[in-house]
PDB file of N, CA and C in Angstrom:
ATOM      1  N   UNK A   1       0.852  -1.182   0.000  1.00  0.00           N
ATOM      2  CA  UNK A   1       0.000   0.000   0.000  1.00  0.00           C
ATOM      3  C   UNK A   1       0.889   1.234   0.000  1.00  0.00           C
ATOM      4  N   UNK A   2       0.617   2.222  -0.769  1.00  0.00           N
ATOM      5  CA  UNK A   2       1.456   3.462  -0.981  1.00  0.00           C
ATOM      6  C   UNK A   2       0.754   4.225  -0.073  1.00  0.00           C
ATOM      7  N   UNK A   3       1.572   5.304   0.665  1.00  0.00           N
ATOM      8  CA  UNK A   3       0.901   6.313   1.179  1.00  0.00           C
ATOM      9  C   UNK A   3       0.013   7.209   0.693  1.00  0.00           C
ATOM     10  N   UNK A   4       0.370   7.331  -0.741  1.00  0.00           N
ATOM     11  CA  UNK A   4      -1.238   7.644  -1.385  1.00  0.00           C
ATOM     12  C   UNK A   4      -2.240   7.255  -1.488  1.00  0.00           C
ATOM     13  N   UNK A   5      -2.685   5.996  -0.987  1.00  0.00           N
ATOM     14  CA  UNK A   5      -3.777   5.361  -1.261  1.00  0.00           C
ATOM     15  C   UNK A   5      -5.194   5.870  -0.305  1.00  0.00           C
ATOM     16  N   UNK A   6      -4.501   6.651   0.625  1.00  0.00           N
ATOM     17  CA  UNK A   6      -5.549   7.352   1.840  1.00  0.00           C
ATOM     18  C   UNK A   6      -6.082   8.816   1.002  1.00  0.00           C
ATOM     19  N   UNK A   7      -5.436   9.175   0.739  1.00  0.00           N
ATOM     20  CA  UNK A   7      -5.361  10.657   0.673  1.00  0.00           C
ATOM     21  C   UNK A   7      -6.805  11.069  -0.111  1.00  0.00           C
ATOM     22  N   UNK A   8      -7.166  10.379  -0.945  1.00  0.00           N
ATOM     23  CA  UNK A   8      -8.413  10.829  -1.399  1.00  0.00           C
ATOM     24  C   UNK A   8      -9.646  10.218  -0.667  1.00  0.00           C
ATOM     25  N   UNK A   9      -9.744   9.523   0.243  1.00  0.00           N
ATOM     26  CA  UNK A   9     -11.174   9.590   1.088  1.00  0.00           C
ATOM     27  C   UNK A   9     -11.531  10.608   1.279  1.00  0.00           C
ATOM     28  N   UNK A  10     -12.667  10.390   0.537  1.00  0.00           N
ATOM     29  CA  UNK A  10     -14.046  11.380   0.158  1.00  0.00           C
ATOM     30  C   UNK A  10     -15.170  11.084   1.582  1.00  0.00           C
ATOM     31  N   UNK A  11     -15.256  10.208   1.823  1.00  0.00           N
ATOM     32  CA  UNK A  11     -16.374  10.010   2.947  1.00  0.00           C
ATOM     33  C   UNK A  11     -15.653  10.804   4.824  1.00  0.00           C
ATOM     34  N   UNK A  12     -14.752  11.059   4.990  1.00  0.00           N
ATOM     35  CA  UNK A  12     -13.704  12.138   5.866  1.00  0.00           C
ATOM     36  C   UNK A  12     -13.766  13.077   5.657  1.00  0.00           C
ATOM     37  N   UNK A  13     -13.767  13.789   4.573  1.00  0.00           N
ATOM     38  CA  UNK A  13     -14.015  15.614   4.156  1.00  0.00           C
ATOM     39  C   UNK A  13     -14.971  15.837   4.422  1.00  0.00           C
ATOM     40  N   UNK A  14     -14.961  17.332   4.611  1.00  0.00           N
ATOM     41  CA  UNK A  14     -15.738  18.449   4.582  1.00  0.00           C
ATOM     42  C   UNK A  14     -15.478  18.969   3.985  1.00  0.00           C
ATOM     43  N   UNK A  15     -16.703  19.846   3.094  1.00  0.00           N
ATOM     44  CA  UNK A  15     -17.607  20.621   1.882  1.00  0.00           C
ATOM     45  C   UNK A  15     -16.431  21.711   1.361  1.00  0.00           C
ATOM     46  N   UNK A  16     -15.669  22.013   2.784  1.00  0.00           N
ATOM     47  CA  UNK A  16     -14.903  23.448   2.877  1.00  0.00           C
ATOM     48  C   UNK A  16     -13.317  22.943   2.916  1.00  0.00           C
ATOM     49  N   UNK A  17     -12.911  21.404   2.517  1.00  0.00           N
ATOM     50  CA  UNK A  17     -11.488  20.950   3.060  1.00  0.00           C
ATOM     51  C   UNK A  17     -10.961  21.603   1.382  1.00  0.00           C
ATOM     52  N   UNK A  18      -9.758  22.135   1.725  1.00  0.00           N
ATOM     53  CA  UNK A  18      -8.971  21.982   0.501  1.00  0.00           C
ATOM     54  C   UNK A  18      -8.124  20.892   0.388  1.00  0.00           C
ATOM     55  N   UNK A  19      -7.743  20.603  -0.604  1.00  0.00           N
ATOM     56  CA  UNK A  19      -7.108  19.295  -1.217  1.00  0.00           C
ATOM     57  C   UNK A  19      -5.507  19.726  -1.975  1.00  0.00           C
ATOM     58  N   UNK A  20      -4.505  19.169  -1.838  1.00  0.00           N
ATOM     59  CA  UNK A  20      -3.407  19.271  -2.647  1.00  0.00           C
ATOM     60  C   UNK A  20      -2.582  18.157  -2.869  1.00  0.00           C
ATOM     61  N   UNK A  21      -2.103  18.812  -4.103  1.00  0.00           N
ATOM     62  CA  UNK A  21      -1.450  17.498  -4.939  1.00  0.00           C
ATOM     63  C   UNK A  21      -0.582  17.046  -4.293  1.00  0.00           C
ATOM     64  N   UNK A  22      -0.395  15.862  -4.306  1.00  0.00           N
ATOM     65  CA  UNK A  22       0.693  14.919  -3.759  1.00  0.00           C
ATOM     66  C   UNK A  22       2.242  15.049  -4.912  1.00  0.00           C
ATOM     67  N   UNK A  23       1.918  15.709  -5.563  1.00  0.00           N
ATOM     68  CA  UNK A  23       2.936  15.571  -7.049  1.00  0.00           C
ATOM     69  C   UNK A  23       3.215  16.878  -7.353  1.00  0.00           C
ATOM     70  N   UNK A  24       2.625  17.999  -7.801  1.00  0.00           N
ATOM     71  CA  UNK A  24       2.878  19.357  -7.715  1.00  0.00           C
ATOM     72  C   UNK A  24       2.579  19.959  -6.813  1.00  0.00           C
ATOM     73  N   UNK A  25       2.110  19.667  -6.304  1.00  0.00           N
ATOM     74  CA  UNK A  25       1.889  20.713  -4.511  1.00  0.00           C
ATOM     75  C   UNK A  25       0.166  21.784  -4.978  1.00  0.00           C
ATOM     76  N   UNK A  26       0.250  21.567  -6.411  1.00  0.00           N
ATOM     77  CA  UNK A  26      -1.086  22.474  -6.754  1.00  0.00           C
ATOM     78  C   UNK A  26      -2.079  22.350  -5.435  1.00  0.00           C
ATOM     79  N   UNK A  27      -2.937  23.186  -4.815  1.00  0.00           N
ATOM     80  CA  UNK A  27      -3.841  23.518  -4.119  1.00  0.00           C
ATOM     81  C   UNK A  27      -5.391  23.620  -4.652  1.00  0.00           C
ATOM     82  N   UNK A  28      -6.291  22.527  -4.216  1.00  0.00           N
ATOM     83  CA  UNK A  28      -7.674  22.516  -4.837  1.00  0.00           C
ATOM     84  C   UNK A  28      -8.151  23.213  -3.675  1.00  0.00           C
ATOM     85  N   UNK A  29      -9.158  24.634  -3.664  1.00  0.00           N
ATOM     86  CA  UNK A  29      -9.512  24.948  -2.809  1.00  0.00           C
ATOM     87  C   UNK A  29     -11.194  25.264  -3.397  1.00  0.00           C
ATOM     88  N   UNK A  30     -12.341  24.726  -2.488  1.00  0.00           N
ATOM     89  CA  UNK A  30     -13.336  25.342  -2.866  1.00  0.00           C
ATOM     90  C   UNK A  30     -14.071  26.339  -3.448  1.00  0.00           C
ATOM     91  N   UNK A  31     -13.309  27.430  -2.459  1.00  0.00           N
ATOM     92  CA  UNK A  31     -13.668  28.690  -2.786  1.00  0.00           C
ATOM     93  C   UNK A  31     -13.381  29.576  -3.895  1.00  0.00           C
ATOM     94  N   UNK A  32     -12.348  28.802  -4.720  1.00  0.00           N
ATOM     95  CA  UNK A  32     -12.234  29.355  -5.380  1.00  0.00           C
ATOM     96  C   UNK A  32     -12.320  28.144  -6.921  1.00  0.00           C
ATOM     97  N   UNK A  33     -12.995  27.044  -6.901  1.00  0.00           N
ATOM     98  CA  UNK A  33     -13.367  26.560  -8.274  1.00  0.00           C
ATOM     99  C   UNK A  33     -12.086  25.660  -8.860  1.00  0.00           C
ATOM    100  N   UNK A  34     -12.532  25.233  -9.847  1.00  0.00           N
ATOM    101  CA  UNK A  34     -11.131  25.624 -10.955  1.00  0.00           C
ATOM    102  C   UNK A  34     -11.389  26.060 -12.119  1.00  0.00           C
ATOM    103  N   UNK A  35     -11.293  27.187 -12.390  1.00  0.00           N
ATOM    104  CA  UNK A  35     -11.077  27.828 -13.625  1.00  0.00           C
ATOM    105  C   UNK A  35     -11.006  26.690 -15.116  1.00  0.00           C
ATOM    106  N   UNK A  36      -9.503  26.012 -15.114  1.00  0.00           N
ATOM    107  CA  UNK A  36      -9.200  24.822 -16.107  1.00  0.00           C
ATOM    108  C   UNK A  36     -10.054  24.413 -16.368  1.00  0.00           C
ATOM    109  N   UNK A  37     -10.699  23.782 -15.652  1.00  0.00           N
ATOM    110  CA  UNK A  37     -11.974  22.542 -15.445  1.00  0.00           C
ATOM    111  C   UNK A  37     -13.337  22.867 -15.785  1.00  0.00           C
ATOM    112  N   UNK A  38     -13.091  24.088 -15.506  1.00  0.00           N
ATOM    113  CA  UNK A  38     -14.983  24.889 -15.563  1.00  0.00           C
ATOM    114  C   UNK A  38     -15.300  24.236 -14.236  1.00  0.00           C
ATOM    115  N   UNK A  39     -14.728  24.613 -12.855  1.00  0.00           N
ATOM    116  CA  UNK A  39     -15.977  24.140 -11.774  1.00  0.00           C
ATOM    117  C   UNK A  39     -15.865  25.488 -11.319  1.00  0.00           C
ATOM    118  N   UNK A  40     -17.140  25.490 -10.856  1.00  0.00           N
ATOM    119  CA  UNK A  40     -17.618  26.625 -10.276  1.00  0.00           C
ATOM    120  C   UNK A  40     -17.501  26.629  -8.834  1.00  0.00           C
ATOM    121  N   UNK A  41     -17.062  28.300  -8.623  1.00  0.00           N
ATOM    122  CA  UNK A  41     -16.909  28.408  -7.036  1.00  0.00           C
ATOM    123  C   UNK A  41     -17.502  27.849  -5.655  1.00  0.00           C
ATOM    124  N   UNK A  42     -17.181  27.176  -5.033  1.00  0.00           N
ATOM    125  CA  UNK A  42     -18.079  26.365  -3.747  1.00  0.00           C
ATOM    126  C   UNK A  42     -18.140  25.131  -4.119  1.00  0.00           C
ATOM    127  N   UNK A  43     -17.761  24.391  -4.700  1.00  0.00           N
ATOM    128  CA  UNK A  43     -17.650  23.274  -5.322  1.00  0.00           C
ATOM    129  C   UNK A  43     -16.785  22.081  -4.813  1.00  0.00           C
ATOM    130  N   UNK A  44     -17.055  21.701  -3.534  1.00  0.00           N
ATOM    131  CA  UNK A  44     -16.272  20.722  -2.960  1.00  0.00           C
ATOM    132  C   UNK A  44     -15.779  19.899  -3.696  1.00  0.00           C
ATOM    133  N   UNK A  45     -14.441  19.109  -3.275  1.00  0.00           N
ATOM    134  CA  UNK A  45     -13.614  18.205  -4.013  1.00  0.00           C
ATOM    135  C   UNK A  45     -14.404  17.046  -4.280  1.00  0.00           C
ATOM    136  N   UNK A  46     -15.052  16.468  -3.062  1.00  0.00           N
ATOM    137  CA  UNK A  46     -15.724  15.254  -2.741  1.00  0.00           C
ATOM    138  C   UNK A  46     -17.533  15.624  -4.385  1.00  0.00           C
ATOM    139  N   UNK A  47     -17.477  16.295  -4.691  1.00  0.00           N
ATOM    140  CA  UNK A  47     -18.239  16.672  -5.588  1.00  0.00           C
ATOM    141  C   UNK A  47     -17.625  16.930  -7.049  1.00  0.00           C
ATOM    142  N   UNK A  48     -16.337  16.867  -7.611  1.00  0.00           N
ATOM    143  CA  UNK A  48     -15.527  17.113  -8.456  1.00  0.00           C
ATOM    144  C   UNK A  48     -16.263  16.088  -9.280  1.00  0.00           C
ATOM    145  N   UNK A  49     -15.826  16.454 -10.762  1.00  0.00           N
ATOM    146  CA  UNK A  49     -16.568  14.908 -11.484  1.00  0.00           C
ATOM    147  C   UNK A  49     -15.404  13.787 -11.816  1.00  0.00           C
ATOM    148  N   UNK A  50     -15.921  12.612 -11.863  1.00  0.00           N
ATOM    149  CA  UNK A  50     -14.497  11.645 -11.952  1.00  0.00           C
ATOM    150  C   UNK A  50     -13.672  11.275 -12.421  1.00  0.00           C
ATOM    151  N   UNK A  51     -13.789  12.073 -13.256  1.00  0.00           N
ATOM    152  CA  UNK A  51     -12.963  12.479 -14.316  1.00  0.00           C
ATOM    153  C   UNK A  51     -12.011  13.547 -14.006  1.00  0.00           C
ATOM    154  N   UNK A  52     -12.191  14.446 -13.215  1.00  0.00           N
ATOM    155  CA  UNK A  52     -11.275  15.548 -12.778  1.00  0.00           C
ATOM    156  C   UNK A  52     -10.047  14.969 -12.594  1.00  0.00           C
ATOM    157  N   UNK A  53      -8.910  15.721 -13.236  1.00  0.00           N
ATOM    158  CA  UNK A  53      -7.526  15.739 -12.667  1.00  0.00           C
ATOM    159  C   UNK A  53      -7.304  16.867 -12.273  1.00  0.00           C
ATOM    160  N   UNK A  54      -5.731  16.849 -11.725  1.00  0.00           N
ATOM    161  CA  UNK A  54      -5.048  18.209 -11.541  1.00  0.00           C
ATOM    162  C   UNK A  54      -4.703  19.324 -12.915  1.00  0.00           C
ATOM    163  N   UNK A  55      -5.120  20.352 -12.430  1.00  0.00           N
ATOM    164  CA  UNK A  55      -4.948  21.004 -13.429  1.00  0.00           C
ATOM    165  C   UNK A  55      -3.649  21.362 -14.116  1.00  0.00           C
ATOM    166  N   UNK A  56      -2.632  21.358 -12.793  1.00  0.00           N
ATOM    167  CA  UNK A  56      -0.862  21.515 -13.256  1.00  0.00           C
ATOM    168  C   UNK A  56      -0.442  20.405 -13.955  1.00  0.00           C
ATOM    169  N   UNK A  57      -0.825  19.327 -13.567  1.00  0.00           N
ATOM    170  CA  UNK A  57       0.072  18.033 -13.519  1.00  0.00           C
ATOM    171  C   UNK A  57      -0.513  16.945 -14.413  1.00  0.00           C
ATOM    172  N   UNK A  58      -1.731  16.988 -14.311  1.00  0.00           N
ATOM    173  CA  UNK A  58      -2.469  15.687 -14.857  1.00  0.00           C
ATOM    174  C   UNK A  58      -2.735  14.501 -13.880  1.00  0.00           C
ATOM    175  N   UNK A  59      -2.737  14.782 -12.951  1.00  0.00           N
ATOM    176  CA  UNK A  59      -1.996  13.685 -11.425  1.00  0.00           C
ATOM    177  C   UNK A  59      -4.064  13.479 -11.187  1.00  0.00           C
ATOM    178  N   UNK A  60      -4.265  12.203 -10.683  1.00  0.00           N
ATOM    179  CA  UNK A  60      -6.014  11.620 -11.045  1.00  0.00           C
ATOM    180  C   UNK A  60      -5.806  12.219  -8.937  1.00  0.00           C
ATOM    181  N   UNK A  61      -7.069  12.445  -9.237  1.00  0.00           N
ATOM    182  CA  UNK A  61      -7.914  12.767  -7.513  1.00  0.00           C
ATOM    183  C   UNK A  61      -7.170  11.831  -6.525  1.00  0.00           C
ATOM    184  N   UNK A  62      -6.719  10.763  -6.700  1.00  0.00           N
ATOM    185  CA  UNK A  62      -6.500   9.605  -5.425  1.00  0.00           C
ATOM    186  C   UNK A  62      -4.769  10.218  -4.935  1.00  0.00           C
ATOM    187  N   UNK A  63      -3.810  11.218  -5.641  1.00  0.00           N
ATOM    188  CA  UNK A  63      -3.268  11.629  -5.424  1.00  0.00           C
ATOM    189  C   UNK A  63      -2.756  13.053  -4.780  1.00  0.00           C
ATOM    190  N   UNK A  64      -4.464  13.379  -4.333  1.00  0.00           N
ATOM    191  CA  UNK A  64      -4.753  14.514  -3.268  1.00  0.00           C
ATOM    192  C   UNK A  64      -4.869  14.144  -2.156  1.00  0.00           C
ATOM    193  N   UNK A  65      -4.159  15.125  -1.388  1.00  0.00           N
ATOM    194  CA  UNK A  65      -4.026  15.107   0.317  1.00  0.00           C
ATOM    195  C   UNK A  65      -5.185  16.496   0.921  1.00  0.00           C
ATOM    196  N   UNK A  66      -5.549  15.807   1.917  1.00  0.00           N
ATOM    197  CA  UNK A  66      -6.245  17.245   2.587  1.00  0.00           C
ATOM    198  C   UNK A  66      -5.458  17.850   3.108  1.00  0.00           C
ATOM    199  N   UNK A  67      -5.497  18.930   3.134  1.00  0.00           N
ATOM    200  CA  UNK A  67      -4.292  19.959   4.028  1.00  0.00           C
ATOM    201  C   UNK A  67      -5.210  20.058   5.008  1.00  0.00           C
ATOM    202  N   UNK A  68      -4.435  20.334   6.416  1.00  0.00           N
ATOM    203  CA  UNK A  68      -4.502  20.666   7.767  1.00  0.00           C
ATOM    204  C   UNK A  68      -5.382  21.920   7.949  1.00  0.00           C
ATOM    205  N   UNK A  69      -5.529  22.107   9.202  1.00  0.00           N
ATOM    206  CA  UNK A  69      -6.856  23.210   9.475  1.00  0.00           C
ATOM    207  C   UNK A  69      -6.442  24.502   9.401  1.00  0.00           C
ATOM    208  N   UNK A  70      -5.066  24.546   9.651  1.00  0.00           N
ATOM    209  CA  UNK A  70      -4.339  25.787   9.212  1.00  0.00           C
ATOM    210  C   UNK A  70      -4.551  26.523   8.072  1.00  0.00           C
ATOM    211  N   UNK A  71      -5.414  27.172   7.939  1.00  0.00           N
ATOM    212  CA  UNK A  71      -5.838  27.560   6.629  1.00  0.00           C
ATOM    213  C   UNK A  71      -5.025  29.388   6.695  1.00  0.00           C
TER     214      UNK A  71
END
């Protein structure tokens, strides 16, 4: 098991968690969408379609970490 294999549980988040890449460090944050992708602002990760990748990297969802509360 790789230490990536956690990082994308979806059923642990909250609506408001931001997410970042395990590979470019890119930052998925709600509040602000992704532009690339066409998602619209408020748009939790756990709601992304499944198809979403990273927008820097190409790196698939299971290679996002939640960042800490330290926002």
């Amino acid at each position: 098991m790789s230490g990536f294999e956690n990082f994308g549980k979806r059923e642990t988040m909250d609506a408001a968690d931001r997410m970042e890449c395990g590979i470019c460090w890119h930052v998925y944050d709600p509040a602000e969408g992704d532009p690339v992708w066409q998602i619209d602002i408020g748009t939790a990760f756990a709601d992304l379609p499944p198809d979403w990748r990273c927008p820097n990297c190409d790196a698939p969802q299971e290679k996002f970490m939640r960042l800490g509360d330290g926002r």
